[in-house]
C-alpha atoms as a PDB file:
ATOM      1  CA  UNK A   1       0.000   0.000   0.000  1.00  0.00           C
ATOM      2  CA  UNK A   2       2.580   2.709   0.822  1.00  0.00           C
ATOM      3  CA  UNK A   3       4.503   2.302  -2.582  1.00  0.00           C
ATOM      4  CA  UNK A   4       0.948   2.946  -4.396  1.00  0.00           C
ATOM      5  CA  UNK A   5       0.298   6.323  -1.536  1.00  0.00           C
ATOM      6  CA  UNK A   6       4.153   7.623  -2.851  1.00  0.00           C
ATOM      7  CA  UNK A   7       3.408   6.334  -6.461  1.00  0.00           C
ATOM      8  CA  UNK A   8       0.670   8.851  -6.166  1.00  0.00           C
ATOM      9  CA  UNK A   9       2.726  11.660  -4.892  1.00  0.00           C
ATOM     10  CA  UNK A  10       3.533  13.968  -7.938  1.00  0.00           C
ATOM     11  CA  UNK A  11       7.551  15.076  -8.450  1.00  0.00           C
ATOM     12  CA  UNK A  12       9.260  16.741  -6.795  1.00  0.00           C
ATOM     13  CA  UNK A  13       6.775  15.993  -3.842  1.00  0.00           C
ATOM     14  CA  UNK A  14       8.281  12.556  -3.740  1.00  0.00           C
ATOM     15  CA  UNK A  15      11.622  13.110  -3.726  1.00  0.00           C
ATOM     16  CA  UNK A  16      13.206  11.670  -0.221  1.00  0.00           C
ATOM     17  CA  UNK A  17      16.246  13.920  -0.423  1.00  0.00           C
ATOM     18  CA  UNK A  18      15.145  17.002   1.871  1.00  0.00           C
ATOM     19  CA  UNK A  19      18.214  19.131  -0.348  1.00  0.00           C
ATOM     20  CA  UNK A  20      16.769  17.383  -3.906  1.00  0.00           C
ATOM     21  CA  UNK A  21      13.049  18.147  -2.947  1.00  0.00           C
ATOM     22  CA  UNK A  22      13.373  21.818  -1.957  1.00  0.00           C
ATOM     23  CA  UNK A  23      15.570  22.657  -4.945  1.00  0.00           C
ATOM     24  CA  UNK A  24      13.110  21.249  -6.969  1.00  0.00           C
ATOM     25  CA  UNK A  25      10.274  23.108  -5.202  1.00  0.00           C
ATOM     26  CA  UNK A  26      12.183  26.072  -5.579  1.00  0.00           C
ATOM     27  CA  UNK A  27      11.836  26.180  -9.132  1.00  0.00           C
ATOM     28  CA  UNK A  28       7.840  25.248  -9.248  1.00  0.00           C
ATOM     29  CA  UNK A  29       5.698  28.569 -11.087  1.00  0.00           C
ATOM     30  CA  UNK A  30       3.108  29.238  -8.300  1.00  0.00           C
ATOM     31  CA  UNK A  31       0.420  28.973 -10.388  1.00  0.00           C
ATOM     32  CA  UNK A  32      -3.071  27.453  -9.237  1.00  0.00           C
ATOM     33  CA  UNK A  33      -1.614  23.912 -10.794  1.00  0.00           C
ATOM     34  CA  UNK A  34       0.929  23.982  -9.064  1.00  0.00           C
ATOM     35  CA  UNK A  35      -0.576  24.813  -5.891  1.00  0.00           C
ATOM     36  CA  UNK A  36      -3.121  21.909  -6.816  1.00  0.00           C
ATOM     37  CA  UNK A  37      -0.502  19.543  -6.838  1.00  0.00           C
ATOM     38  CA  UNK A  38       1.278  20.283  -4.114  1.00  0.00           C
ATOM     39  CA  UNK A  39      -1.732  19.574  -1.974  1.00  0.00           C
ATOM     40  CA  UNK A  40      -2.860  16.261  -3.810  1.00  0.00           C
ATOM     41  CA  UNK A  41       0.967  15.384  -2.367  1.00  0.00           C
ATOM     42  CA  UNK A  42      -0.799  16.380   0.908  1.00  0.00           C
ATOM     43  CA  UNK A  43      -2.820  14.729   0.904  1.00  0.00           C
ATOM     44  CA  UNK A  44      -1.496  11.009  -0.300  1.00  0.00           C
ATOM     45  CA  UNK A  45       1.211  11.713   2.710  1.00  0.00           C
ATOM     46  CA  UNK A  46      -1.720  12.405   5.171  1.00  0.00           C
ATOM     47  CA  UNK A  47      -3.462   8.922   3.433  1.00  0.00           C
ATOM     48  CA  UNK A  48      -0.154   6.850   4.453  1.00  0.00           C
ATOM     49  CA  UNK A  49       0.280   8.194   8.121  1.00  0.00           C
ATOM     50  CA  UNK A  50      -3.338   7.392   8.461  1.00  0.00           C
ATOM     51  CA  UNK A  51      -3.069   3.693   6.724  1.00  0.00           C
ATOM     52  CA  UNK A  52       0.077   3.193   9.116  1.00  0.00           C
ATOM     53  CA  UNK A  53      -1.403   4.240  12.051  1.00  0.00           C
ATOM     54  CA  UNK A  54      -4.339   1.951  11.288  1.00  0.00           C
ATOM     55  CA  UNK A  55      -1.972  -0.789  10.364  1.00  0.00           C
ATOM     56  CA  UNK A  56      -0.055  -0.809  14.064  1.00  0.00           C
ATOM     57  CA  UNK A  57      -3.010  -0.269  15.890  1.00  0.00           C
ATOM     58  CA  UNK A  58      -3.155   3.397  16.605  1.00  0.00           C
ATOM     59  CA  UNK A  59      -6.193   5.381  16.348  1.00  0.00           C
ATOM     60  CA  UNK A  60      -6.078   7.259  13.423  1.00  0.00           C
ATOM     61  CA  UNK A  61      -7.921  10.106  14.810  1.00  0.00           C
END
C-alpha cells in the first residue's frame, strides 16, 4: 500500500532527499496547478500516516 500512496505523490513531492526536494520546489511557477498539486501530495502523505497508524493499531484520529 505505501509504494501505491508515494506512487501517487507527484515530483518533486516525492523526492526523499530534503536538499533534492526543496531545490526542486524552488523552481515550481506558483500557479493554481501547481498549488493543486502540491496539496494532492498532501494529501497522499496524510493517506499513508493514516493507513500506518491503522496498520499498528493506533487510532487514526
Amino acid at each position: 500500500m505505501a509504494s501505491e500512496l508515494l506512487a501517487a505523490v507527484p515530483l518533486p513531492w516525492q523526492l526523499a532527499d530534503p536538499g533534492r526536494r526543496n531545490t526542486a520546489v524552488k523552481e515550481l511557477t506558483p500557479d493554481p496547478q501547481q498549488r493543486t498539486a502540491a496539496l494532492s501530495a498532501l494529501a497522499a502523505c496524510l493517506a499513508f500516516q493514516v493507513d500506518s497508524a491503522a496498520r499498528y493499531g493506533h487510532d487514526p484520529d
